[in-house]
N, C-alpha and C. Protein backbone atom coordinates (compact mmCIF):
# COMPACT_ATOMS: atom_id res chain seq x y z
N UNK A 1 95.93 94.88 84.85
CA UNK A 1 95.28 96.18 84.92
C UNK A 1 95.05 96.54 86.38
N UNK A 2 95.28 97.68 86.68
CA UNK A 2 95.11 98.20 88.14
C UNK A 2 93.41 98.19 88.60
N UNK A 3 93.03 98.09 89.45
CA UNK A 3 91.63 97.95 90.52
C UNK A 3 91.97 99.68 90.62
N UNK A 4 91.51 100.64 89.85
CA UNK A 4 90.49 101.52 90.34
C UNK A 4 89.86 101.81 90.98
N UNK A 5 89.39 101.10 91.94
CA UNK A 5 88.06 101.21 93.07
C UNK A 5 89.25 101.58 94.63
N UNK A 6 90.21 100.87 94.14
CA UNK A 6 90.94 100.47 95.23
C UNK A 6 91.68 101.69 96.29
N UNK A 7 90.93 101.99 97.41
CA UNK A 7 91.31 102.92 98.43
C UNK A 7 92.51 103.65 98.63
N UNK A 8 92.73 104.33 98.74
CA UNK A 8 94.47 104.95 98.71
C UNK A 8 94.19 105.76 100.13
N UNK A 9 93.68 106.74 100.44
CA UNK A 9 93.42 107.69 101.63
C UNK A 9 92.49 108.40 101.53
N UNK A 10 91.73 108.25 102.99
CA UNK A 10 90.61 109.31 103.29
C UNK A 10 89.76 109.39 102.21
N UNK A 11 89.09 108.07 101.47
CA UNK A 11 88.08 108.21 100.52
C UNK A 11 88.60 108.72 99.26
N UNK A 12 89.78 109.00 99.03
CA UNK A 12 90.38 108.77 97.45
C UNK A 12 90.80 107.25 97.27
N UNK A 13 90.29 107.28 96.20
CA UNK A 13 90.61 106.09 95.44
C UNK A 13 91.34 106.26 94.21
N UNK A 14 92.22 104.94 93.81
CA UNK A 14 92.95 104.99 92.40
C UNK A 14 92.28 106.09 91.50
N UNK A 15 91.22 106.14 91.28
CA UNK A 15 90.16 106.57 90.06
C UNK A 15 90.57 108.34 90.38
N UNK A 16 90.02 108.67 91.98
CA UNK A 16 90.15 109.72 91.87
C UNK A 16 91.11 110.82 91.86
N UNK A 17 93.03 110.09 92.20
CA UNK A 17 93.80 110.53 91.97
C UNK A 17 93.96 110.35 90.36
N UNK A 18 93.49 109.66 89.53
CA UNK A 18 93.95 110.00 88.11
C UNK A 18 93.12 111.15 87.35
N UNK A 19 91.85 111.34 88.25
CA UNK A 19 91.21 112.41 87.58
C UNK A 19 91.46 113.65 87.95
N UNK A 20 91.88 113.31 89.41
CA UNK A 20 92.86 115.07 89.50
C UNK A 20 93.66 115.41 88.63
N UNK A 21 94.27 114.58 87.79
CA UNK A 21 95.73 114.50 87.57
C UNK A 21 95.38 114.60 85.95
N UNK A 22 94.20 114.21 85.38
CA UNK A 22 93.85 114.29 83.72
C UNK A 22 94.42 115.52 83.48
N UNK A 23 93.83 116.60 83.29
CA UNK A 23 94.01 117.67 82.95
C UNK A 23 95.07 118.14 82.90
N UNK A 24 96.01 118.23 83.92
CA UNK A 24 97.56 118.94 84.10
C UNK A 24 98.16 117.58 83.16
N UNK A 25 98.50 117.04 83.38
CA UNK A 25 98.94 115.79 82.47
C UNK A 25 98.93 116.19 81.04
N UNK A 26 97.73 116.74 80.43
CA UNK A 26 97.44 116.51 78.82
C UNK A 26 98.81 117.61 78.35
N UNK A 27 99.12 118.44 79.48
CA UNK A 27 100.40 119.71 79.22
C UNK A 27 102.04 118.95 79.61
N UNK A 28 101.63 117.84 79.85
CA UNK A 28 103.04 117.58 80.36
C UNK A 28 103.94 116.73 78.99
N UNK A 29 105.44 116.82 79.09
CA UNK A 29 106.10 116.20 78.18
C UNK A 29 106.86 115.42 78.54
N UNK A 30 107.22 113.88 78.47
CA UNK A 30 107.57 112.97 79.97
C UNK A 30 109.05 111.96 78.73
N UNK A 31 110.04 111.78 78.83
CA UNK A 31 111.07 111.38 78.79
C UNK A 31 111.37 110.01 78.94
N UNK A 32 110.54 109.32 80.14
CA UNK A 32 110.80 108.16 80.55
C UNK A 32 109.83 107.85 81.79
N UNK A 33 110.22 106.66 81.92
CA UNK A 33 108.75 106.30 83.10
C UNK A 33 108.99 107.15 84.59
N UNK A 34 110.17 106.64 84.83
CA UNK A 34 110.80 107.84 86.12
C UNK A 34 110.05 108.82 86.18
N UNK A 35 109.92 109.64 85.05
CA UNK A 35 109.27 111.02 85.36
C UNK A 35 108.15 110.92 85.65
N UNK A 36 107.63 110.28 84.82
CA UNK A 36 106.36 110.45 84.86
C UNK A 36 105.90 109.96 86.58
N UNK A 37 106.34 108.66 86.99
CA UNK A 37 105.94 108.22 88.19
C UNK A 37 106.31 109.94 89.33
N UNK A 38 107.31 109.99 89.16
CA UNK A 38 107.34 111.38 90.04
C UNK A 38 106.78 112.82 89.62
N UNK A 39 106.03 113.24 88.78
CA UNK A 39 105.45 113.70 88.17
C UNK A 39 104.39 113.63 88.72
N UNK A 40 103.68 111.96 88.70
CA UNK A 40 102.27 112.45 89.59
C UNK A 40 102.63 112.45 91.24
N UNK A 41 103.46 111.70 91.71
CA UNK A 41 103.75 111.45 93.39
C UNK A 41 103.63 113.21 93.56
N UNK A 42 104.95 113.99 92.73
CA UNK A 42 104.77 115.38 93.26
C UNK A 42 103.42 116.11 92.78
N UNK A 43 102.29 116.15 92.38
CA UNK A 43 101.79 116.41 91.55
C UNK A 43 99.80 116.25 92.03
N UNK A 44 100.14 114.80 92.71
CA UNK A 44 98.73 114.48 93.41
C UNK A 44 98.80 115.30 94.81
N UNK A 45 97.56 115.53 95.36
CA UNK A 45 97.25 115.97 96.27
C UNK A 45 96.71 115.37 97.56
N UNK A 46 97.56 115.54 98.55
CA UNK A 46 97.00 114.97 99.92
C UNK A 46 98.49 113.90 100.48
N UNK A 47 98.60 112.99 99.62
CA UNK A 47 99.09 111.86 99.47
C UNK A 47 100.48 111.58 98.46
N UNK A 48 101.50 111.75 99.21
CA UNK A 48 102.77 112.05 98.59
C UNK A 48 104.02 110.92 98.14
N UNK A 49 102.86 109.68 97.97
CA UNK A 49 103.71 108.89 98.16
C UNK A 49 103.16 107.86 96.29
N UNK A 50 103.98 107.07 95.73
CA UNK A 50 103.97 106.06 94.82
C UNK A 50 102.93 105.73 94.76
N UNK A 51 102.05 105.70 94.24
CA UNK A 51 100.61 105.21 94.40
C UNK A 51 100.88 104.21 92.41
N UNK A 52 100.88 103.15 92.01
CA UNK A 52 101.08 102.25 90.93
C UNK A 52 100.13 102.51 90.08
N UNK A 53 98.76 102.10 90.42
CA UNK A 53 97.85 102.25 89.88
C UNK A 53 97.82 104.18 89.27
N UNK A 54 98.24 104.44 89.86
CA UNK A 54 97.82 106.00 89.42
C UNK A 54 99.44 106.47 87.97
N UNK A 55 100.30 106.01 88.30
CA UNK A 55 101.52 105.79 87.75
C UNK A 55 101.10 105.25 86.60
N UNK A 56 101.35 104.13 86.59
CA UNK A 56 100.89 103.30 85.33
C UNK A 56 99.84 103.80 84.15
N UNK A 57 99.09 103.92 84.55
CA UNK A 57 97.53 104.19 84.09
C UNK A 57 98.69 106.08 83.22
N UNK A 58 99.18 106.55 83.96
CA UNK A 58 100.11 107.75 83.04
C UNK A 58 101.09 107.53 82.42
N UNK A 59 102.13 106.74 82.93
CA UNK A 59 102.57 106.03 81.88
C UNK A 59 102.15 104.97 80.26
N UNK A 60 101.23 104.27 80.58
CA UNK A 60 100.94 103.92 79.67
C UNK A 60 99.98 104.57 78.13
N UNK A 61 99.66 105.95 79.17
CA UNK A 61 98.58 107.16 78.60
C UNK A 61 99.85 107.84 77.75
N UNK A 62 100.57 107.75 77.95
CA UNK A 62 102.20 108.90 77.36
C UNK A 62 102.79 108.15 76.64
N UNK A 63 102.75 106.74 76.37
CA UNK A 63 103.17 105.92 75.63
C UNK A 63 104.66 105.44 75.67
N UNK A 64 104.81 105.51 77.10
CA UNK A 64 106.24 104.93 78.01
C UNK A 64 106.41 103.60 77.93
């Protein structure tokens, strides 16, 4: 299980890129894990890069 707490940039943490990301998510329709991982990379804010913990935690929410 991913560490949540765990720092990503400038005082976002795992936690708080997935809660940006709840909402637009519940509209999305995802194919395969690929998408979804780029889905949130394009999708989060600030920080444009693979973040796992934030990935996962949507993938496994979509049932990938």
């Amino acid at each position: 299980m991913s560490d949540t707490s765990k720092h990503i940039w400038e005082g976002w943490t795992v936690q708080d890129f997935i809660d940006h990301l709840e909402i637009p998510f519940q509209y999305q329709t995802f194919k395969d894990k690929k998408e979804v991982r780029d889905w949130c990379k394009d999708n989060q804010p600030y920080y444009k890069k693979h973040i796992p913990g934030v990935a996962n935690h949507f993938i496994k929410k979509a049932g990938l």
